[in-house]
PDB file of N, CA and C in Angstrom:
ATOM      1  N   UNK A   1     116.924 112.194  77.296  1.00  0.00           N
ATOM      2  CA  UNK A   1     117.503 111.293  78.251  1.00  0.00           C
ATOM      3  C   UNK A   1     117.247 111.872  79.637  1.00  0.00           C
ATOM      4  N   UNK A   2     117.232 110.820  80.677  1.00  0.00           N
ATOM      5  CA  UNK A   2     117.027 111.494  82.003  1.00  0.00           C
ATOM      6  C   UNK A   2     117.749 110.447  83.018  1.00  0.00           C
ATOM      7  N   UNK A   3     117.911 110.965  83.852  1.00  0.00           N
ATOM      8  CA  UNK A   3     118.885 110.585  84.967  1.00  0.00           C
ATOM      9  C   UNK A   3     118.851 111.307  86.483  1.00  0.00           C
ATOM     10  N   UNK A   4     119.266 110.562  87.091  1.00  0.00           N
ATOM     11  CA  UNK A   4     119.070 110.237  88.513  1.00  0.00           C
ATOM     12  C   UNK A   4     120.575 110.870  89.086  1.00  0.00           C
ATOM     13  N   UNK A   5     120.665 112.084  89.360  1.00  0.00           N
ATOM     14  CA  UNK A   5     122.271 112.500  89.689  1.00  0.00           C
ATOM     15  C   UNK A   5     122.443 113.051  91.511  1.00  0.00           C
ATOM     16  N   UNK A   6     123.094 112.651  91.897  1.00  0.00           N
ATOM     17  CA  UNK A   6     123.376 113.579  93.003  1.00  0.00           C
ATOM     18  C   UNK A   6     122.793 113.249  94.157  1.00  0.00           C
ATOM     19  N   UNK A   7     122.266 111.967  94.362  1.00  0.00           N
ATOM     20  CA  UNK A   7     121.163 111.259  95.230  1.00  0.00           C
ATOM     21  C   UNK A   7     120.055 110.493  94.724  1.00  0.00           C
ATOM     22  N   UNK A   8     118.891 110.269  95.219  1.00  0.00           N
ATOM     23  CA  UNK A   8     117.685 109.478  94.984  1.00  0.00           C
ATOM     24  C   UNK A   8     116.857 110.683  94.350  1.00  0.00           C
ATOM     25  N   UNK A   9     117.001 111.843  94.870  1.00  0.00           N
ATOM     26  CA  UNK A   9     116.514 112.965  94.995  1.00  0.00           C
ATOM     27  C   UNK A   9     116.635 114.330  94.075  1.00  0.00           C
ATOM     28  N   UNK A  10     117.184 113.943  92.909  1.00  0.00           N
ATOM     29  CA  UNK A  10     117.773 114.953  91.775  1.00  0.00           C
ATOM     30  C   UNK A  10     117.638 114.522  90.869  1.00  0.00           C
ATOM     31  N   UNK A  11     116.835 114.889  89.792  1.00  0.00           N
ATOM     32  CA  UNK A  11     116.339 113.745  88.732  1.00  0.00           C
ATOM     33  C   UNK A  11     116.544 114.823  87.674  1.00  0.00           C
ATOM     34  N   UNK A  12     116.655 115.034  86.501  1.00  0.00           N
ATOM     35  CA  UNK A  12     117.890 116.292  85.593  1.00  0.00           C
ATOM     36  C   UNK A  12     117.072 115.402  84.141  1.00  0.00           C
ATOM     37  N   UNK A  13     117.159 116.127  83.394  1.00  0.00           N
ATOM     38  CA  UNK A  13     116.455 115.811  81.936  1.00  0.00           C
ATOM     39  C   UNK A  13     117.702 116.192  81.000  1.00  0.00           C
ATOM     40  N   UNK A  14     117.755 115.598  79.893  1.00  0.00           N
ATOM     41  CA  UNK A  14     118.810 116.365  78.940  1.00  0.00           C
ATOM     42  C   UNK A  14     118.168 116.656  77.911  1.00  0.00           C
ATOM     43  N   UNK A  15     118.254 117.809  77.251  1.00  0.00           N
ATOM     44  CA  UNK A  15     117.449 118.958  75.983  1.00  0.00           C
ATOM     45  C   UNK A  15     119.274 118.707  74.927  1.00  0.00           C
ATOM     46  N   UNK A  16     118.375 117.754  74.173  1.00  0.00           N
ATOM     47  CA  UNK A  16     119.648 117.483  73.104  1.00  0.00           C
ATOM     48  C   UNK A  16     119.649 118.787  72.182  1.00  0.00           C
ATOM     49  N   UNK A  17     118.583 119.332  71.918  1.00  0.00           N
ATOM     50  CA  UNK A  17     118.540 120.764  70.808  1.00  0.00           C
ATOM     51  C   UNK A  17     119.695 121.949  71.829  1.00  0.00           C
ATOM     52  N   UNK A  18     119.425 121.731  72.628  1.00  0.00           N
ATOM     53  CA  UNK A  18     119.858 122.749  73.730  1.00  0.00           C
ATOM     54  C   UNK A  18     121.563 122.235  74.474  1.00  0.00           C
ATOM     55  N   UNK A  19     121.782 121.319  74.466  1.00  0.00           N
ATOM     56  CA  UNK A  19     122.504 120.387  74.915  1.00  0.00           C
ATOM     57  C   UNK A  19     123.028 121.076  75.821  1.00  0.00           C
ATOM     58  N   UNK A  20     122.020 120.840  76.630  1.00  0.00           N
ATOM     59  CA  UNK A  20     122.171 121.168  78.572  1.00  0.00           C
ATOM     60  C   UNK A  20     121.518 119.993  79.451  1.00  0.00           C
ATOM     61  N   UNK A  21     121.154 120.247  80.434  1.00  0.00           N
ATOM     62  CA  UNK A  21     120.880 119.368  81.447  1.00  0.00           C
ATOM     63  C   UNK A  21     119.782 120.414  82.324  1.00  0.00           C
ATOM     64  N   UNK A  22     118.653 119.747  82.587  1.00  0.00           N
ATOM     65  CA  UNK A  22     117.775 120.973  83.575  1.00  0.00           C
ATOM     66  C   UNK A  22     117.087 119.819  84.310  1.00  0.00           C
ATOM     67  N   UNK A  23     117.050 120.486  85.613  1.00  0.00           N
ATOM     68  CA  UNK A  23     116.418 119.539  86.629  1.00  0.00           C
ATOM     69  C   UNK A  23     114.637 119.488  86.592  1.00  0.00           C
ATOM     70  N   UNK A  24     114.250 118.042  86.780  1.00  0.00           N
ATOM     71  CA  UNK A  24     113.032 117.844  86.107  1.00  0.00           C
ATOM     72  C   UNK A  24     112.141 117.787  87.924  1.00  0.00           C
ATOM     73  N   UNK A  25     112.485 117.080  88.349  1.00  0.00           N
ATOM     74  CA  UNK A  25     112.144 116.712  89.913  1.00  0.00           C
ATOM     75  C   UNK A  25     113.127 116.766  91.337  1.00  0.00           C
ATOM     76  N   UNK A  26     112.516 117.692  92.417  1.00  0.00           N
ATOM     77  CA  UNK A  26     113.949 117.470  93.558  1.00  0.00           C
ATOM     78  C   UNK A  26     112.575 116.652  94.424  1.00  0.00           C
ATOM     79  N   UNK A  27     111.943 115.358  94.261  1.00  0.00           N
ATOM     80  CA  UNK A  27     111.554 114.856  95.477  1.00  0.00           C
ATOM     81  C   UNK A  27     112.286 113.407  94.930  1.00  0.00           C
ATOM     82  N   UNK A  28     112.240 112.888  96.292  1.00  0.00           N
ATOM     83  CA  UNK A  28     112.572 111.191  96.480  1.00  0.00           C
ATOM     84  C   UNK A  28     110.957 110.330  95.954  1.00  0.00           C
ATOM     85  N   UNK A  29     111.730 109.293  94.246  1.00  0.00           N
ATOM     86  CA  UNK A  29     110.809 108.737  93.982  1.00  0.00           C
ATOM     87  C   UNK A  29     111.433 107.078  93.318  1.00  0.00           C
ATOM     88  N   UNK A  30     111.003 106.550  92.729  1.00  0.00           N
ATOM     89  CA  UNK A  30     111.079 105.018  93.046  1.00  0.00           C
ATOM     90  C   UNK A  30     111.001 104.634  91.432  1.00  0.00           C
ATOM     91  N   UNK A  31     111.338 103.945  90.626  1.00  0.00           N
ATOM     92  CA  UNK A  31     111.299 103.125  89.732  1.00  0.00           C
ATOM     93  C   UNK A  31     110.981 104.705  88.430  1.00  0.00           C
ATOM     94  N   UNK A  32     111.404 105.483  88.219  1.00  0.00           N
ATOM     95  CA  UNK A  32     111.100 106.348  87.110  1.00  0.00           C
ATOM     96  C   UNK A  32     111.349 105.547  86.018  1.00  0.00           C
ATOM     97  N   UNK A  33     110.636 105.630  84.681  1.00  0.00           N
ATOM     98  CA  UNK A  33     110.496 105.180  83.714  1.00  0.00           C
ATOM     99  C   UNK A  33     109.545 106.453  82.697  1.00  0.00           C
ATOM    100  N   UNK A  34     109.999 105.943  81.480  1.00  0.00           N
ATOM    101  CA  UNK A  34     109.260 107.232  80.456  1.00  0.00           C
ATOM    102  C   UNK A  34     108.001 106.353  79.906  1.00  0.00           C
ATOM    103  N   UNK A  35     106.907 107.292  79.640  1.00  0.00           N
ATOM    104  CA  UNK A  35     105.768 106.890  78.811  1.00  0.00           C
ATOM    105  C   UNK A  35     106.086 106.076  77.733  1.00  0.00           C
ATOM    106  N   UNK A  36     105.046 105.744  76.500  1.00  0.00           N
ATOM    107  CA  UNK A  36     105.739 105.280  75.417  1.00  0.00           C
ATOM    108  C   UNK A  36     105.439 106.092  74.295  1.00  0.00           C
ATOM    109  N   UNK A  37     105.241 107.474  74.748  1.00  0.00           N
ATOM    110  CA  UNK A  37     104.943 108.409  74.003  1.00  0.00           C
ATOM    111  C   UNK A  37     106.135 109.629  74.168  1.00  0.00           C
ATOM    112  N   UNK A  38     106.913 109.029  75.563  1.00  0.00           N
ATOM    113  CA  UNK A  38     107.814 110.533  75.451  1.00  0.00           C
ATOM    114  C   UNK A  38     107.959 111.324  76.008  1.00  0.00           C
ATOM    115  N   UNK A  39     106.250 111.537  76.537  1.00  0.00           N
ATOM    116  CA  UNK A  39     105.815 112.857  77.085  1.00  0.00           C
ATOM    117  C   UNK A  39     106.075 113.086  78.469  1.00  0.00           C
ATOM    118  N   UNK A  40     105.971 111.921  79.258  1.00  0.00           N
ATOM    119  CA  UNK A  40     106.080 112.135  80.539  1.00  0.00           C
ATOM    120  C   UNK A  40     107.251 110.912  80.908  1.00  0.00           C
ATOM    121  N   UNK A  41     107.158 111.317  82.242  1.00  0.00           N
ATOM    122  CA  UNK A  41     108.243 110.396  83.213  1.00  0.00           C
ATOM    123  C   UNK A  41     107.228 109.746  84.552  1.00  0.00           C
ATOM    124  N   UNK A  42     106.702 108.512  84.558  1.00  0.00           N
ATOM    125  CA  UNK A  42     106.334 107.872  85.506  1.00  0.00           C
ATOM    126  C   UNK A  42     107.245 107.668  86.686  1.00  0.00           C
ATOM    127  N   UNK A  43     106.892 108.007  88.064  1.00  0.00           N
ATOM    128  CA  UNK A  43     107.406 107.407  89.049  1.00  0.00           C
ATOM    129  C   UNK A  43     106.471 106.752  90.119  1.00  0.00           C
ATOM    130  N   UNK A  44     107.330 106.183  91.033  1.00  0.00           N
ATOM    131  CA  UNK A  44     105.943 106.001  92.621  1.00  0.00           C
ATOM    132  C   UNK A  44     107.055 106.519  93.347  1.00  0.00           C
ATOM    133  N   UNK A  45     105.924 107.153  94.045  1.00  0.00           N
ATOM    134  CA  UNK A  45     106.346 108.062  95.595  1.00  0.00           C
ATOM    135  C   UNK A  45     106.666 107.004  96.731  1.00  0.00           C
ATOM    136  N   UNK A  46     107.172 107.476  97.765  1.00  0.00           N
ATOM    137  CA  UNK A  46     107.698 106.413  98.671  1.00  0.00           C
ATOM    138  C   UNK A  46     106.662 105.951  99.983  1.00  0.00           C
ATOM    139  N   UNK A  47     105.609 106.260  99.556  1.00  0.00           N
ATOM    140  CA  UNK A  47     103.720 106.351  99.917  1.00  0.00           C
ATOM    141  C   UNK A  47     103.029 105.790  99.209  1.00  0.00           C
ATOM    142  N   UNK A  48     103.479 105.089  98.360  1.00  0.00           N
ATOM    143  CA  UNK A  48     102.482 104.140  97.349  1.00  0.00           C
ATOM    144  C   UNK A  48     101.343 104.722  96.684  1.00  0.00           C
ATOM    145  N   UNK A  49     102.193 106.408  96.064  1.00  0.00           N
ATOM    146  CA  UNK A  49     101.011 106.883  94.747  1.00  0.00           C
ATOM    147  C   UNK A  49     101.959 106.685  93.433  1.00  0.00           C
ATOM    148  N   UNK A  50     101.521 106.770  92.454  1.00  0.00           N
ATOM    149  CA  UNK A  50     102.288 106.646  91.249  1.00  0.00           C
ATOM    150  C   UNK A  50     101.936 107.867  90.670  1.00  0.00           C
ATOM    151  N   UNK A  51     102.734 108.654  89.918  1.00  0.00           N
ATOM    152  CA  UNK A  51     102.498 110.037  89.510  1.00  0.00           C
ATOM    153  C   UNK A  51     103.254 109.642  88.281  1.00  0.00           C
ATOM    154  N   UNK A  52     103.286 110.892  87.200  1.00  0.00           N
ATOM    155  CA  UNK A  52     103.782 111.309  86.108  1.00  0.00           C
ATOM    156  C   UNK A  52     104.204 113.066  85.959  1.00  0.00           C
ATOM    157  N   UNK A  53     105.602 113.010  85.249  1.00  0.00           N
ATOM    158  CA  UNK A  53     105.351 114.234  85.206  1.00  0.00           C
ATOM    159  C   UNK A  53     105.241 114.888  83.802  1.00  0.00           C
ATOM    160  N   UNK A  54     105.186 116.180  83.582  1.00  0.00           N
ATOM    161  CA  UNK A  54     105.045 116.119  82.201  1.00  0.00           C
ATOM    162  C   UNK A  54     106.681 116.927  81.627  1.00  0.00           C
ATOM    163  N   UNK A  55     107.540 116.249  81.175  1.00  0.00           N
ATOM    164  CA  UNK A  55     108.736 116.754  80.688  1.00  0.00           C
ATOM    165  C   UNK A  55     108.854 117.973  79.957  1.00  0.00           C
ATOM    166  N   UNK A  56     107.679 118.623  79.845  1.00  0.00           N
ATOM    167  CA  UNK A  56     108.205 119.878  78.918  1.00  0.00           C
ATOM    168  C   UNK A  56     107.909 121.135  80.130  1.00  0.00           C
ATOM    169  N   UNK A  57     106.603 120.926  80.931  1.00  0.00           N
ATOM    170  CA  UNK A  57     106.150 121.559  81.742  1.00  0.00           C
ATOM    171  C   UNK A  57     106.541 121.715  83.002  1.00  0.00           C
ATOM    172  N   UNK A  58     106.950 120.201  83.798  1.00  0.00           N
ATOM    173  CA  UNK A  58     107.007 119.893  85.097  1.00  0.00           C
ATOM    174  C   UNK A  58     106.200 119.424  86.044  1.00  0.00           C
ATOM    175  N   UNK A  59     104.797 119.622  85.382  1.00  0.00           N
ATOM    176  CA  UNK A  59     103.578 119.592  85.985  1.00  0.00           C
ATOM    177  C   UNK A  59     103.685 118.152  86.192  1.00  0.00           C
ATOM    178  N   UNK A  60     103.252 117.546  87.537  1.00  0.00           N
ATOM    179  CA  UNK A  60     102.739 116.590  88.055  1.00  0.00           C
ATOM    180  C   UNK A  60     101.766 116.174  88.230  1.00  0.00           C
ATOM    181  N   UNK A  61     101.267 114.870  87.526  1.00  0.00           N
ATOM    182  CA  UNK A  61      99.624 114.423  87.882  1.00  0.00           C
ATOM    183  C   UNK A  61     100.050 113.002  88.872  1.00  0.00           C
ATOM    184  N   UNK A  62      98.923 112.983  89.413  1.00  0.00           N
ATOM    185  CA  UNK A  62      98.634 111.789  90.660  1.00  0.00           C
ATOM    186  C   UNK A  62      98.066 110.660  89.266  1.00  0.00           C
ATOM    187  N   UNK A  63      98.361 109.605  89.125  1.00  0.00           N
ATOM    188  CA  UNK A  63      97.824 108.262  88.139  1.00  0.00           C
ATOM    189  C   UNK A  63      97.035 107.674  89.209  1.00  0.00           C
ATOM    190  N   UNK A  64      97.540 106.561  90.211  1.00  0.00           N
ATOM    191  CA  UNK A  64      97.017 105.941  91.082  1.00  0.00           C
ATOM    192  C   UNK A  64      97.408 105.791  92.421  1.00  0.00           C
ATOM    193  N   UNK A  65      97.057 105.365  93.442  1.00  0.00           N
ATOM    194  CA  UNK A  65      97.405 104.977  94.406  1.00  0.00           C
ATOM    195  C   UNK A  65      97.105 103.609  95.311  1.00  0.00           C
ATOM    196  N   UNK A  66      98.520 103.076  95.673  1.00  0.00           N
ATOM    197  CA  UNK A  66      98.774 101.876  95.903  1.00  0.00           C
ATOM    198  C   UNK A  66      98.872 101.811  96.841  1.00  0.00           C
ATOM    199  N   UNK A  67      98.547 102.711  98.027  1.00  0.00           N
ATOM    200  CA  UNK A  67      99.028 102.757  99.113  1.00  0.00           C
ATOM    201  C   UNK A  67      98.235 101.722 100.552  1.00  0.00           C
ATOM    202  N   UNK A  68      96.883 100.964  99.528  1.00  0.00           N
ATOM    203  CA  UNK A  68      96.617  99.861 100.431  1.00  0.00           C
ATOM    204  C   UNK A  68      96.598  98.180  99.982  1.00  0.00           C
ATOM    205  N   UNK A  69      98.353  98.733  99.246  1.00  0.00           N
ATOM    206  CA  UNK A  69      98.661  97.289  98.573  1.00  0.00           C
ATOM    207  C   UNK A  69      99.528  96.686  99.214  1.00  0.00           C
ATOM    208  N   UNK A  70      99.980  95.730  99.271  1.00  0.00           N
ATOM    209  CA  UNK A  70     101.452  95.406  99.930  1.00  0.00           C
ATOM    210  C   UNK A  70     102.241  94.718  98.539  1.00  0.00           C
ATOM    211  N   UNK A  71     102.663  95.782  98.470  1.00  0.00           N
ATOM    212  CA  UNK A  71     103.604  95.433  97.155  1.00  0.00           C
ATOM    213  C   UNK A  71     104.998  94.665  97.137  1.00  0.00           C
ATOM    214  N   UNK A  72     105.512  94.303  96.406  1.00  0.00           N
ATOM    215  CA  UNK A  72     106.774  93.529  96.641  1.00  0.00           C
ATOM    216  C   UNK A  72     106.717  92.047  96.000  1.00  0.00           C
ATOM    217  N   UNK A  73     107.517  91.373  96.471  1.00  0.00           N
ATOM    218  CA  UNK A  73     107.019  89.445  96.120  1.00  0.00           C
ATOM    219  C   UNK A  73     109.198  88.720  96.296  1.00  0.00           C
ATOM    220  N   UNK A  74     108.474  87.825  95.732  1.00  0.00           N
ATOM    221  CA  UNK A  74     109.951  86.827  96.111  1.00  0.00           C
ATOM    222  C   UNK A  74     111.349  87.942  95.546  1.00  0.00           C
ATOM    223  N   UNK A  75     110.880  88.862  94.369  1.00  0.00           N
ATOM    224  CA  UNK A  75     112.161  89.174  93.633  1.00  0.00           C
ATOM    225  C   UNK A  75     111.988  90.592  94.400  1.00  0.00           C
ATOM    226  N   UNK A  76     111.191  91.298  95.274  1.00  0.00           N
ATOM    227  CA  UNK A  76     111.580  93.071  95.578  1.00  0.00           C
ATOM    228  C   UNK A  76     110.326  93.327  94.748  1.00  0.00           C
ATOM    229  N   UNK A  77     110.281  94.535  95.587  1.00  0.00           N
ATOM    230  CA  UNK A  77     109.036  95.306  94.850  1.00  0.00           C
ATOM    231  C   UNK A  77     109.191  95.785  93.686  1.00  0.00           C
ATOM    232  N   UNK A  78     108.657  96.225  92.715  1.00  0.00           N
ATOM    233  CA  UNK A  78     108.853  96.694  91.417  1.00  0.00           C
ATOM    234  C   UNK A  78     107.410  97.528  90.690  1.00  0.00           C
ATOM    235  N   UNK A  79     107.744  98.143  89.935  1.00  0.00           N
ATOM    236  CA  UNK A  79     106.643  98.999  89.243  1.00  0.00           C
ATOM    237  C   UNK A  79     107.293  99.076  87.401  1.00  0.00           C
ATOM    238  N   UNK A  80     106.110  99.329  86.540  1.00  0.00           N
ATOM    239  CA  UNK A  80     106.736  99.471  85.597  1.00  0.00           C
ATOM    240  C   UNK A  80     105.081  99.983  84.454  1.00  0.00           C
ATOM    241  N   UNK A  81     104.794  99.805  83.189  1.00  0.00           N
ATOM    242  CA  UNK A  81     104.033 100.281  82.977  1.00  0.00           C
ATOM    243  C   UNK A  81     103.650  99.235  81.904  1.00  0.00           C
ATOM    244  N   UNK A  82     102.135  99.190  81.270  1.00  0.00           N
ATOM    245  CA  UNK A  82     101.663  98.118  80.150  1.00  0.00           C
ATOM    246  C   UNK A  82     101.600  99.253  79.000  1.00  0.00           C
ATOM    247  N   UNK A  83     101.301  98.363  77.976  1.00  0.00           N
ATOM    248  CA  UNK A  83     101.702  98.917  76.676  1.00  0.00           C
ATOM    249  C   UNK A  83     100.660 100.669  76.575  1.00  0.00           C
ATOM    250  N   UNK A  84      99.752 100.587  77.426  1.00  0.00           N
ATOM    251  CA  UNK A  84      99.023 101.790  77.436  1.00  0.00           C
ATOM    252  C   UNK A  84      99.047 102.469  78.495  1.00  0.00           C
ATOM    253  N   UNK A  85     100.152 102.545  78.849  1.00  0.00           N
ATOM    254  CA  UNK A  85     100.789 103.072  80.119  1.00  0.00           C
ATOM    255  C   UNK A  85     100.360 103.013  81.358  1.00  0.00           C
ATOM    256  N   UNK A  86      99.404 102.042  81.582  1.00  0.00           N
ATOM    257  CA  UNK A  86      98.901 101.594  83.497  1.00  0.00           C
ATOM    258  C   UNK A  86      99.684 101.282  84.207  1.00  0.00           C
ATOM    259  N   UNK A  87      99.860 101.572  85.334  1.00  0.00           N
ATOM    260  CA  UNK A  87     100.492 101.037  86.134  1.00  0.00           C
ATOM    261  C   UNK A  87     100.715  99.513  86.442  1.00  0.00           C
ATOM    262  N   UNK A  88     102.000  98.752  86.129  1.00  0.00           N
ATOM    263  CA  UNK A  88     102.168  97.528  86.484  1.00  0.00           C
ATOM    264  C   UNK A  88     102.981  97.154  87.947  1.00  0.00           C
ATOM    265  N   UNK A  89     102.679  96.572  88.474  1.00  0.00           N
ATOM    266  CA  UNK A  89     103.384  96.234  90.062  1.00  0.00           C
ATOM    267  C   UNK A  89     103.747  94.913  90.141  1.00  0.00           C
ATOM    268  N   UNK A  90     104.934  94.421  91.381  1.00  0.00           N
ATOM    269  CA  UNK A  90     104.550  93.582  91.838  1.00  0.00           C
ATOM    270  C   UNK A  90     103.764  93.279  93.177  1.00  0.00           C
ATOM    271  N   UNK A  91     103.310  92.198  93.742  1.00  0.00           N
ATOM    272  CA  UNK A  91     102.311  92.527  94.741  1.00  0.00           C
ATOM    273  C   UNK A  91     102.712  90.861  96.023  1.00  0.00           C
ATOM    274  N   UNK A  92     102.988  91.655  97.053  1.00  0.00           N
ATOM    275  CA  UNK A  92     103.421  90.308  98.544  1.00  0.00           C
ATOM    276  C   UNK A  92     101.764  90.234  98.558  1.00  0.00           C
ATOM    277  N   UNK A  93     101.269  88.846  98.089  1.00  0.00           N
ATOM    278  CA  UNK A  93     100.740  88.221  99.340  1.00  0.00           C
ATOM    279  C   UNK A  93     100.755  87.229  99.945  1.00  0.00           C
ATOM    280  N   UNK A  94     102.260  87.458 100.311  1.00  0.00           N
ATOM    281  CA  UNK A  94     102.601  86.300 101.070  1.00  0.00           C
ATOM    282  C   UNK A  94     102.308  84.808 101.196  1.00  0.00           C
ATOM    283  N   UNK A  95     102.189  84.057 100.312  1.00  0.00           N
ATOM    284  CA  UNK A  95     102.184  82.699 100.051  1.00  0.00           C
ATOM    285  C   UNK A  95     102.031  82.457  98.557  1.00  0.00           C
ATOM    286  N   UNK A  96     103.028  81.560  98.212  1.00  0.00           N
ATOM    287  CA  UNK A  96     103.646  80.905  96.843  1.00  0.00           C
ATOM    288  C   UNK A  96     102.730  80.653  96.253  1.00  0.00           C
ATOM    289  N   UNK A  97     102.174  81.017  94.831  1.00  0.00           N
ATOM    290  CA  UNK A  97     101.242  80.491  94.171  1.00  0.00           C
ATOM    291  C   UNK A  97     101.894  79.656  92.855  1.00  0.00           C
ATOM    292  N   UNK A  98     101.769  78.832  92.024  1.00  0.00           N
ATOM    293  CA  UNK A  98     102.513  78.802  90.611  1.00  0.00           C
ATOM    294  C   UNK A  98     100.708  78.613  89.901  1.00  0.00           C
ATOM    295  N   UNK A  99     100.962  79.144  88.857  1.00  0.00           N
ATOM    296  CA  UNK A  99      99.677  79.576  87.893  1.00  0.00           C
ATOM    297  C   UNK A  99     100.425  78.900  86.545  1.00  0.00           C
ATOM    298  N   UNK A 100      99.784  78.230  85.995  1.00  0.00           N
ATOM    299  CA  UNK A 100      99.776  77.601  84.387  1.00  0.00           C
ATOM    300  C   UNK A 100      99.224  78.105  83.486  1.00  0.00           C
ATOM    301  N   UNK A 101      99.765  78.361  82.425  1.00  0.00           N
ATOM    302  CA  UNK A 101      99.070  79.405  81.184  1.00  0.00           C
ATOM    303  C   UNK A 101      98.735  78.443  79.735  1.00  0.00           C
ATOM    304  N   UNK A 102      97.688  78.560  79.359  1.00  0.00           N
ATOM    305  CA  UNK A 102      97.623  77.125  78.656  1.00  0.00           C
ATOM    306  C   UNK A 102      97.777  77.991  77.061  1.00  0.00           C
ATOM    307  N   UNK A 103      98.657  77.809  76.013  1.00  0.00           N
ATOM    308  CA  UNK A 103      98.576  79.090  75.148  1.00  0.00           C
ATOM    309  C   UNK A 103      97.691  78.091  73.858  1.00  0.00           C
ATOM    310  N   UNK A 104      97.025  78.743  73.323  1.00  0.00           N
ATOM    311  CA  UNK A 104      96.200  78.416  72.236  1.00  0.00           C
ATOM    312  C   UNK A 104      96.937  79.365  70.508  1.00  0.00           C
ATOM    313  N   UNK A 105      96.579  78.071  69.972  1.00  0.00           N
ATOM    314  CA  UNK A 105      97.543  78.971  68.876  1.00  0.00           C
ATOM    315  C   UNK A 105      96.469  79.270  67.771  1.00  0.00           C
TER     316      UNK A 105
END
């Protein structure tokens, strides 16, 4: 389990074998979410890179960078991940589109 304690800025892991609490990240980051493997913890920086870290290690890798996107839309910006862990966003560009999905069965 992981959690967000003490600010934006204190992000703490819990070791159920161990049943403690150890701090995983002290920077300010945005939408954290876990892999679907476990292994890591996705966030975006407040600079529009998306990183991961690796929960056993700490080690941080750079994934992508969004930083010449204008992200956001009618509902707030958002980030989240696809079933093979890419980066998913939402994205302002400023004017309403509606798109039709025609489903074939």
């Amino acid at each position: 389990m992981a959690a967000v304690t003490g600010g934006p800025k204190h992000h703490v892991i819990y070791d159920a074998t161990k049943q403690t609490w150890r701090e995983l990240l002290d920077t300010k980051v945005a939408f954290p979410r876990w892999s679907h493997d476990d292994k890591y913890i996705y966030f975006d920086t407040l600079n529009g890179i998306v990183c991961r870290v690796d929960v056993h290690n700490r080690k941080i890798e750079r994934i992508a960078s969004l930083e010449n996107l204008r992200m956001g839309g009618p509902l707030g910006a958002w980030s989240g991940l696809t079933p093979d862990d890419s980066p998913l966003i939402t994205r302002n560009i400023s004017t309403p589109e509606i798109y039709a999905l025609d489903w074939t069965y």
